[in-house]
Protein backbone atom coordinates (compact mmCIF):
# COMPACT_ATOMS: atom_id res chain seq x y z
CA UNK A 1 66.86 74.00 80.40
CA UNK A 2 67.17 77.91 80.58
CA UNK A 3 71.15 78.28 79.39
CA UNK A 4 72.13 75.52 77.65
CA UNK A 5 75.61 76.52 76.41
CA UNK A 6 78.28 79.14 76.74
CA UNK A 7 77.03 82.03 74.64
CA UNK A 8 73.39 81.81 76.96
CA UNK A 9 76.04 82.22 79.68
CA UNK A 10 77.31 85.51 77.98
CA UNK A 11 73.89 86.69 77.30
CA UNK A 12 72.94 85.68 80.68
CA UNK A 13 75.92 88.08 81.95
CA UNK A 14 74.95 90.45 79.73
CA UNK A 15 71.34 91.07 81.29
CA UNK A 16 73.09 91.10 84.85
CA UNK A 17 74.88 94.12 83.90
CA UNK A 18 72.15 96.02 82.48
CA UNK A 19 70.52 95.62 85.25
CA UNK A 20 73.24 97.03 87.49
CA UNK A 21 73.69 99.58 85.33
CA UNK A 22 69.57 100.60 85.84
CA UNK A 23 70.49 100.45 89.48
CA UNK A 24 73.43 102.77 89.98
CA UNK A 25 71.61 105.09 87.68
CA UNK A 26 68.38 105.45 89.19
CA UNK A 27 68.90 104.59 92.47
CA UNK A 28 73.03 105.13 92.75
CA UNK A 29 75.82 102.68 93.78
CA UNK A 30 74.64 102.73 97.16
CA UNK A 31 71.66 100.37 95.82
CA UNK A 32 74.17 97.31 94.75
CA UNK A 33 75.51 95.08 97.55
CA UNK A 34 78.32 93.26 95.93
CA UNK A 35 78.94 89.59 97.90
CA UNK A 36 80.45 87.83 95.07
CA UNK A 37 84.23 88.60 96.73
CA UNK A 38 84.87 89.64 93.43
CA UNK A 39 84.62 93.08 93.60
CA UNK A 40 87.72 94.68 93.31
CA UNK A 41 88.48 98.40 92.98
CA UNK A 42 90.43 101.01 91.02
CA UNK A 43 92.35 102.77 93.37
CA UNK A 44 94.52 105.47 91.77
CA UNK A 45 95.31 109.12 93.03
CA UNK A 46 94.42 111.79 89.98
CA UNK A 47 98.65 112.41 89.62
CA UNK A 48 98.68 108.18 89.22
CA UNK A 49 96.05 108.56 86.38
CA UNK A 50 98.29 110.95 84.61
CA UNK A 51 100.66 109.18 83.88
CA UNK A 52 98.78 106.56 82.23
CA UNK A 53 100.16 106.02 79.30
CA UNK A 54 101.16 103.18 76.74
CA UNK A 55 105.15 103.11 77.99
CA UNK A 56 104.97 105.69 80.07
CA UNK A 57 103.03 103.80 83.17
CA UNK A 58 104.61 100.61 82.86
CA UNK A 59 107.99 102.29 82.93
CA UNK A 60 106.35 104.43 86.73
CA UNK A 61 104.26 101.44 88.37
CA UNK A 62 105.75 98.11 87.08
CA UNK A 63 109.17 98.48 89.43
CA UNK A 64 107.19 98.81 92.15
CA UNK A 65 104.59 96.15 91.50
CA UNK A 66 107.67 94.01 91.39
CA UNK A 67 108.42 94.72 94.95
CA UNK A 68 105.38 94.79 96.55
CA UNK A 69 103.63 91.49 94.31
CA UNK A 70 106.83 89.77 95.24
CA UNK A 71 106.08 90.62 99.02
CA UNK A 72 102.49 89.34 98.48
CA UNK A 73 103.21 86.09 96.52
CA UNK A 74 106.66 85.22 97.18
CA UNK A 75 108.88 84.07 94.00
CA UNK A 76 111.75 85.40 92.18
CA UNK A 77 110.16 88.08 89.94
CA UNK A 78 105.98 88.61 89.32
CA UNK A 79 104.22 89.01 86.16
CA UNK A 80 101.03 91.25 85.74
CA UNK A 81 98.49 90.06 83.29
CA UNK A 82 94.83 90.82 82.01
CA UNK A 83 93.67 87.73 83.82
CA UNK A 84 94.44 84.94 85.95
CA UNK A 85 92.89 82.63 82.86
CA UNK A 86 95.71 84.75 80.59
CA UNK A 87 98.04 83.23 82.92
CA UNK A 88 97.33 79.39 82.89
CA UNK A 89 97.31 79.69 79.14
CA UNK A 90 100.26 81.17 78.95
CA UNK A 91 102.02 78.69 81.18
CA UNK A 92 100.75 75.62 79.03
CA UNK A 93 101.57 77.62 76.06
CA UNK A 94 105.14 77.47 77.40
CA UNK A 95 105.97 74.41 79.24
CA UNK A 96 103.22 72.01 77.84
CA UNK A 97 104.34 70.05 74.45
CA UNK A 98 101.58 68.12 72.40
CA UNK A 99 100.59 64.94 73.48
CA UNK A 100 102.22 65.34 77.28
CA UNK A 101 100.94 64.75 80.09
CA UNK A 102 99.21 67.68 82.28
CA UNK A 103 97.83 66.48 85.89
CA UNK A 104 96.03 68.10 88.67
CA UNK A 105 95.31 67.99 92.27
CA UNK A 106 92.49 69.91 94.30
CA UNK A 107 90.75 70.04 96.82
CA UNK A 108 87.71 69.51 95.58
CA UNK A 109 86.28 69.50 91.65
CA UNK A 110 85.58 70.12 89.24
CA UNK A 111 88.92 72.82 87.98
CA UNK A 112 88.67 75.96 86.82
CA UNK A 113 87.39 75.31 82.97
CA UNK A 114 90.83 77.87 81.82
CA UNK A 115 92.60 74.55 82.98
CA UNK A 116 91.37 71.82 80.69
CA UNK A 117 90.92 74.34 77.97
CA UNK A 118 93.88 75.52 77.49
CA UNK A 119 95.52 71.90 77.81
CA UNK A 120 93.20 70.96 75.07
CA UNK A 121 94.36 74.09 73.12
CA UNK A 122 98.24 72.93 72.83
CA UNK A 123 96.76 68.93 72.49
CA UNK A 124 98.06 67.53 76.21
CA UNK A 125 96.18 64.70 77.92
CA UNK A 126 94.89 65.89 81.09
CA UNK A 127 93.37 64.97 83.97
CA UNK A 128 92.61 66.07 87.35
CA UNK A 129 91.72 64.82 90.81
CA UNK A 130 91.08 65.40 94.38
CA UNK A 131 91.50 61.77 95.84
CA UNK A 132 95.07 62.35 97.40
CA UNK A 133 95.45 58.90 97.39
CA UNK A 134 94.61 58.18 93.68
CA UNK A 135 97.15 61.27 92.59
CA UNK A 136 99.82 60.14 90.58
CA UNK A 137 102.60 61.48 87.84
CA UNK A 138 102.77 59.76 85.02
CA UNK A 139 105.85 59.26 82.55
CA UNK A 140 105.78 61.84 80.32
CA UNK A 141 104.33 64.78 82.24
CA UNK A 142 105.10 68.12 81.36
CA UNK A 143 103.19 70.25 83.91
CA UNK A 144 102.05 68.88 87.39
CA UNK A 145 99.04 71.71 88.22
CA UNK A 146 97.72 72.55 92.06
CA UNK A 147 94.83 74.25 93.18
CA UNK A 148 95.34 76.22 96.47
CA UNK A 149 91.35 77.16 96.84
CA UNK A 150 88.82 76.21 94.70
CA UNK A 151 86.12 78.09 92.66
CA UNK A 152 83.72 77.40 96.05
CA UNK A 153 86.25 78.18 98.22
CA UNK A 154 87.48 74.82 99.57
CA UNK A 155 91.01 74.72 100.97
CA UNK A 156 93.48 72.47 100.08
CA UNK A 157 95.18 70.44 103.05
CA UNK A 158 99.07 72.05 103.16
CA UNK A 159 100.65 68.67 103.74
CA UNK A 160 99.12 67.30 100.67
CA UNK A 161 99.92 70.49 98.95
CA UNK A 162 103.75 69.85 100.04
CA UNK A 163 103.56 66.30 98.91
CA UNK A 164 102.77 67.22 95.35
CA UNK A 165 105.45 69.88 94.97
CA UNK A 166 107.73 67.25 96.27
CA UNK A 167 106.28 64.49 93.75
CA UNK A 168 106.61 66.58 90.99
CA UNK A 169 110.07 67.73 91.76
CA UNK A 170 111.66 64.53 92.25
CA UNK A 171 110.70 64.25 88.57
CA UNK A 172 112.16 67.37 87.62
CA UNK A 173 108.78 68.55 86.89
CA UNK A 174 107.57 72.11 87.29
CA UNK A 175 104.58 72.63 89.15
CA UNK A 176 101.99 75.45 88.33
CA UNK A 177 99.57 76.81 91.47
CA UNK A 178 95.91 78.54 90.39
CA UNK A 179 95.89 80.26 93.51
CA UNK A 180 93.27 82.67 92.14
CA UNK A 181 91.95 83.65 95.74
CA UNK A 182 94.07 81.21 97.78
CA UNK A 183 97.12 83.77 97.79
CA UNK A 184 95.02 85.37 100.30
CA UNK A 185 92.49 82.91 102.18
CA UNK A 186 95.00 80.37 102.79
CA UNK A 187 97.62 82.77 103.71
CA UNK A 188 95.58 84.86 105.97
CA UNK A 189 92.61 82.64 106.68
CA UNK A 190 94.08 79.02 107.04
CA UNK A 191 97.87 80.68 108.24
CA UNK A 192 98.95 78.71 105.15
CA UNK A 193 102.52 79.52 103.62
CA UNK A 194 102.88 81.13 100.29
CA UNK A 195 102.83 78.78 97.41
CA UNK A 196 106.69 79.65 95.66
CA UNK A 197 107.41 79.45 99.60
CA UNK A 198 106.06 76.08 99.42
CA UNK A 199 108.26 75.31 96.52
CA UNK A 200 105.93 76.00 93.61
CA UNK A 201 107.40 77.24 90.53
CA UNK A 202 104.67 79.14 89.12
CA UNK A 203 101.76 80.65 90.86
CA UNK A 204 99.14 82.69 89.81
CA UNK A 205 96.09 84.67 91.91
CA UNK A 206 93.55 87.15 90.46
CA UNK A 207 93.79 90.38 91.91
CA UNK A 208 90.15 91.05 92.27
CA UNK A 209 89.53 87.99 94.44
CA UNK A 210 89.47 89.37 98.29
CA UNK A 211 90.92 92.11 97.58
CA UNK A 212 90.49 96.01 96.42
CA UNK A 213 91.97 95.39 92.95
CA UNK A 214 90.92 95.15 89.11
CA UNK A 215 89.94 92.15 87.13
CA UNK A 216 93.30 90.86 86.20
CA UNK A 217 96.35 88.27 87.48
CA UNK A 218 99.50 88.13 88.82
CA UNK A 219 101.70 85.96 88.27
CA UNK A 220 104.82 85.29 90.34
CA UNK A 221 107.82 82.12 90.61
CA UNK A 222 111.19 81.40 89.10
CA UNK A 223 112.62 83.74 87.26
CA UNK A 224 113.81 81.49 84.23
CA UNK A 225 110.16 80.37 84.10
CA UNK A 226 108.62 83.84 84.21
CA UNK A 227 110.51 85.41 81.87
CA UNK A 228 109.92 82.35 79.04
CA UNK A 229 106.21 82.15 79.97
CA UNK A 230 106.21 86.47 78.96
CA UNK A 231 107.47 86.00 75.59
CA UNK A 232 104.22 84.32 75.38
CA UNK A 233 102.15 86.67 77.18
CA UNK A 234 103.46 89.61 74.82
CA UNK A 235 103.39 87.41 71.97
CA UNK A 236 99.45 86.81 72.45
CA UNK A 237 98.65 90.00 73.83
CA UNK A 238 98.03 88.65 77.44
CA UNK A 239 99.88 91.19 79.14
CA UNK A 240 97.94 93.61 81.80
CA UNK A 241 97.83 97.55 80.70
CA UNK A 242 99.09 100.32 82.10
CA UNK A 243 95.84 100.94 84.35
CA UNK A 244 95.82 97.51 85.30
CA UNK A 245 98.94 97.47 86.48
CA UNK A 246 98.87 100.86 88.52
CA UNK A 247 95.35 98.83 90.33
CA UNK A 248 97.47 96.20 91.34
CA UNK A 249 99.91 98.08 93.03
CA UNK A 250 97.71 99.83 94.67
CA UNK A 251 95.32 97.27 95.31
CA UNK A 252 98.09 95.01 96.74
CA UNK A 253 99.19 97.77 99.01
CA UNK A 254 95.29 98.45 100.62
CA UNK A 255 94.34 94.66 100.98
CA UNK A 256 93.14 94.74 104.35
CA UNK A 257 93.34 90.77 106.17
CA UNK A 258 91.22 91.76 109.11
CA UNK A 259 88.75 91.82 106.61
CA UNK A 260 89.14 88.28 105.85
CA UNK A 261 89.32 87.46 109.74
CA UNK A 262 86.32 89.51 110.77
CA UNK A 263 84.30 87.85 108.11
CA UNK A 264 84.51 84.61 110.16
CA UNK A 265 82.65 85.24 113.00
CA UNK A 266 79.86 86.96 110.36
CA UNK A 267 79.64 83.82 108.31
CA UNK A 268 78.26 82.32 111.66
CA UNK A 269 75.36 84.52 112.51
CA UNK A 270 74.55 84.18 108.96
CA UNK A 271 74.34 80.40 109.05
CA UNK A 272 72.57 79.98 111.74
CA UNK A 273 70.25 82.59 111.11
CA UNK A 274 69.70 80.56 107.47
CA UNK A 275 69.81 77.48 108.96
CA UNK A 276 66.26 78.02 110.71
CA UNK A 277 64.34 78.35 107.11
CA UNK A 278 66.78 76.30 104.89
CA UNK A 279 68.94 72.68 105.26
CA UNK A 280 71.48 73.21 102.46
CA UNK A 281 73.21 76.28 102.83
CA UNK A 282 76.90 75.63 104.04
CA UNK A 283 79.83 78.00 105.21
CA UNK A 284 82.38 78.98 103.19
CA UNK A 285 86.14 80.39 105.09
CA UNK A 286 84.52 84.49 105.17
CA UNK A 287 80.92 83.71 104.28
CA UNK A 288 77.96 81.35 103.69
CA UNK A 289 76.76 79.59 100.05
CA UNK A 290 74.61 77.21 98.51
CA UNK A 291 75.75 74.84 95.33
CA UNK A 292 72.89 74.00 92.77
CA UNK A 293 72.52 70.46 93.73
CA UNK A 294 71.56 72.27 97.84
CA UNK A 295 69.63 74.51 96.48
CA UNK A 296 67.25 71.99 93.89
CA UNK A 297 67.08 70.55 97.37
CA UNK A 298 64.88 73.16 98.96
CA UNK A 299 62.74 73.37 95.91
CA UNK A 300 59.14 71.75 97.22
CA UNK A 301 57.64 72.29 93.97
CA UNK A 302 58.08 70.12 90.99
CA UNK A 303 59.76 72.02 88.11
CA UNK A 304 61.58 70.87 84.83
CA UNK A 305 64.74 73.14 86.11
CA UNK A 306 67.85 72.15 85.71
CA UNK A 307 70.03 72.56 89.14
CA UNK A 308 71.93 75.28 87.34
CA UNK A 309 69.13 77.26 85.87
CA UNK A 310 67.84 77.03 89.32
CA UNK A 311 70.90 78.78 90.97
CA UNK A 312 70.64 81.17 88.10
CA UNK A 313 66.88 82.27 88.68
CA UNK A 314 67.48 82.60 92.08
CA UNK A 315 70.54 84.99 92.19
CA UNK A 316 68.94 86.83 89.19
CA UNK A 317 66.21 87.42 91.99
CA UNK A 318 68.46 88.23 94.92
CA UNK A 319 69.98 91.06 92.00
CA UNK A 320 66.67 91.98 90.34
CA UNK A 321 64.94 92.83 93.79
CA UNK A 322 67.85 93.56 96.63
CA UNK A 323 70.98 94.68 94.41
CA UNK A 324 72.46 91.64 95.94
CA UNK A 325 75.44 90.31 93.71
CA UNK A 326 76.72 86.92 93.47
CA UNK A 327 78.25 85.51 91.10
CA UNK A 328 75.56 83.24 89.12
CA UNK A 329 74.70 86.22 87.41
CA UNK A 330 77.60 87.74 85.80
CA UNK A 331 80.14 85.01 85.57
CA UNK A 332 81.96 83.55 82.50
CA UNK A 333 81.38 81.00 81.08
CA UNK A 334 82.27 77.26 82.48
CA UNK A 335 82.30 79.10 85.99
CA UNK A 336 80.52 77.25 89.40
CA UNK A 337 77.17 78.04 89.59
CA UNK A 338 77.45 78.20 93.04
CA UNK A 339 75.59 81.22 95.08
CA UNK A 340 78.39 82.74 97.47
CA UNK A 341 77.31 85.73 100.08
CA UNK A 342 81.02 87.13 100.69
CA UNK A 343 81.08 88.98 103.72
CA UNK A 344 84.31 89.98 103.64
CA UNK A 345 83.50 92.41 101.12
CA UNK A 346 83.40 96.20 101.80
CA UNK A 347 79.53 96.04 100.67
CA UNK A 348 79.12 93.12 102.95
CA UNK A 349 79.78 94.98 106.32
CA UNK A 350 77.26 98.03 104.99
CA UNK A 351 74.30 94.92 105.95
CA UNK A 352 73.03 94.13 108.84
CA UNK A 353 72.85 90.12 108.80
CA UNK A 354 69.54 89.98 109.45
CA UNK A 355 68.05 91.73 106.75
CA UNK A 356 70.47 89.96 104.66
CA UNK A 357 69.02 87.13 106.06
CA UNK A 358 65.61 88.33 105.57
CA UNK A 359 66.73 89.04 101.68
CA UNK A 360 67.72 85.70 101.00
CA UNK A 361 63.97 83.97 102.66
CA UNK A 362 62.39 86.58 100.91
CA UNK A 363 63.82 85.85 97.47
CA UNK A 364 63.60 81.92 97.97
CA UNK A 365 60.08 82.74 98.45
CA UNK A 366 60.00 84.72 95.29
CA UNK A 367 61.80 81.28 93.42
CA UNK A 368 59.40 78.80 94.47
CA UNK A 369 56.48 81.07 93.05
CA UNK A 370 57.80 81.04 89.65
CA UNK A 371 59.91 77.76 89.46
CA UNK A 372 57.20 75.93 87.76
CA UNK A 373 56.91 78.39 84.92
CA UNK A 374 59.77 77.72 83.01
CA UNK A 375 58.80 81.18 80.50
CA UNK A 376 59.08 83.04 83.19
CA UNK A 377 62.50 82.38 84.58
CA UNK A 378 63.69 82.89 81.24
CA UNK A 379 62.21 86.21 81.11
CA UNK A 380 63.98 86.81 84.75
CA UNK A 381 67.28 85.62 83.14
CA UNK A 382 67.42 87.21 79.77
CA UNK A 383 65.27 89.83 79.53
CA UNK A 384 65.61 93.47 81.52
């Protein structure tokens, strides 16, 4: 095993960014092709970034942020916070009482770890599924939890998603949705309906996810619920600052869903271009991936790798040698190791598929010669 808990996953991260900062400063920010859909941006106008300050900016660009995240989420009032994880935990810090009951339906697991953390934090019982079927509410449930995409991207069926709100409801049970990049994808993508349109209390979507704005979350639902979940958010400090909150405006304003669309006739060249060489990449709604367990698959060489590590040394090779970004390499801790190519990304439509394509062989190529010398994927890892 190369990281074996979650501070190797920090230091892991750590080495990804040094070595994007050695390639924007030797070669510029030309030399990084970002395809983690994570991206984000900063977009603020020099008179915006004047007004930046402690009251000042949330007094200018929170108003607006109401209208515009209320447009883009639906709900009664919206919340802006450091993070989407912020978020969950300050939901469950709210409406989740020791020993209740917390349960969870996705598409697909496992959940986002922020989830089962956080439940654990205030003592709840939780547990999570995604066999519609074996999805039930027990007595005693405080919070009934949805996923409207998961961490790789897989939709959640709308009628099932309907059937939940409508479970929990009849219960008088308020329902939370992590719809950290489903606000967009199944909006725009699937022509899903907004989740507080679908009846969700509560929803929550990161605002870097798909779309041109920081690392942060927005929350939006009932406003009874809102404002009791932001006495915790101030309380703890979970609240998004002033620049934060002038990104999400702004980012909110320049998402582009053509984007989105565009991306799905790309993801299609791109798979069957990868599909000659390799039998377990799949496609993703605006791109192409491949999970650990895939990739392990395409490994001909024996190795003492776990199927992690593998996913790691690879996208630390895809980064090392193209600038290529995905997410592997600089994600937090607990998150799917799962190698996404975005292409619905602005970096993503700067490459022409098929030296992305050739990119991706090349590095493979570049994996199987070292996968048998566990020292040196370390070094590839860790060290810069």
């Amino acid at each position: 095993m190369i990281v074996n808990n979650s501070l190797e996953e920090v230091k892991k991260r750590e080495n990804a960014l040094s070595i994007i900062k050695n390639k924007v400063e030797n070669n510029g920010r030309s030399s990084l092709f970002d395809l983690t859909g994570l991206s984000g941006g900063f977009i603020a106008s020099p008179s915006d970034i004047n007004l930046l300050e402690t009251y000042v900016g949330p007094a200018i660009f929170e108003e607006e942020l109401q209208i515009v995240g209320k447009e883009h989420m639906g709900g009664d009032k919206v919340l802006p916070l450091n993070r989407t994880s912020s978020g969950i935990l300050a939901t469950i810090l709210t409406l989740v009482s020791k020993d209740s009951n917390v349960v969870h339906y996705l598409a697909e697991l496992p959940a986002h770890p922020s989830i089962p953390r956080s439940c654990k934090l205030v003592g709840a019982n939780y547990s999570e599924t995604d066999n519609f079927e074996e999805f039930s509410i027990p007595e005693n449930t405080s919070l009934v939890v949805i996923t409207g995409s998961t961490m790789d991207h897989k939709v959640i069926d709308e009628d099932e998603f309907k059937k939940v709100i409508e479970m929990a409801h009849q219960k008088d049970i308020p329902v939370m949705v992590d719809d950290a990049s489903g606000a967009r994808l199944r909006t725009v993508v699937f022509n899903q309906q907004k989740a507080c349109d679908l009846g969700a209390d509560i929803a929550i979507t990161s605002t870097d996810k798909l779309m041109p704005g920081p690392r942060g979350g927005l929350m939006a639902g009932r406003e009874d619920l809102i404002d009791q979940i932001k006495v915790k958010v101030n309380q703890f400090g979970l609240e998004a600052q002033p620049p934060a909150v002038l990104a999400m405006l702004n980012g909110i304003k320049n998402f582009n869903g053509n984007n989105l669309i565009n991306s799905f006739e790309r993801k299609d060249k791109l798979f069957e271009l990868l599909d000659e060489k390799f039998d377990n990449f799949q496609k993703t709604p605006t791109g192409v991936m491949i999970s650990p367990e895939g990739l392990s698959k395409e490994i001909k060489i024996e190795n003492n790798l776990s199927e992690n590590d593998l996913a790691f040394v690879f996208s630390f090779i895809l980064l090392r040698d193209y600038g290529i970004i995905t997410i592997p390499p600089v994600s937090m801790p607990g998150a799917s190791a799962t190698i996404r190519f975005d292409l619905s990304t602005t970096d993503a439509f700067k490459l022409h598929l098929n030296d992305l394509n050739k990119k991706i062989e090349s590095s493979f190529i570049k994996l199987q010669e070292v996968v048998s010398n566990e020292d040196e994927c370390r070094e590839i890892v860790f060290s810069f």
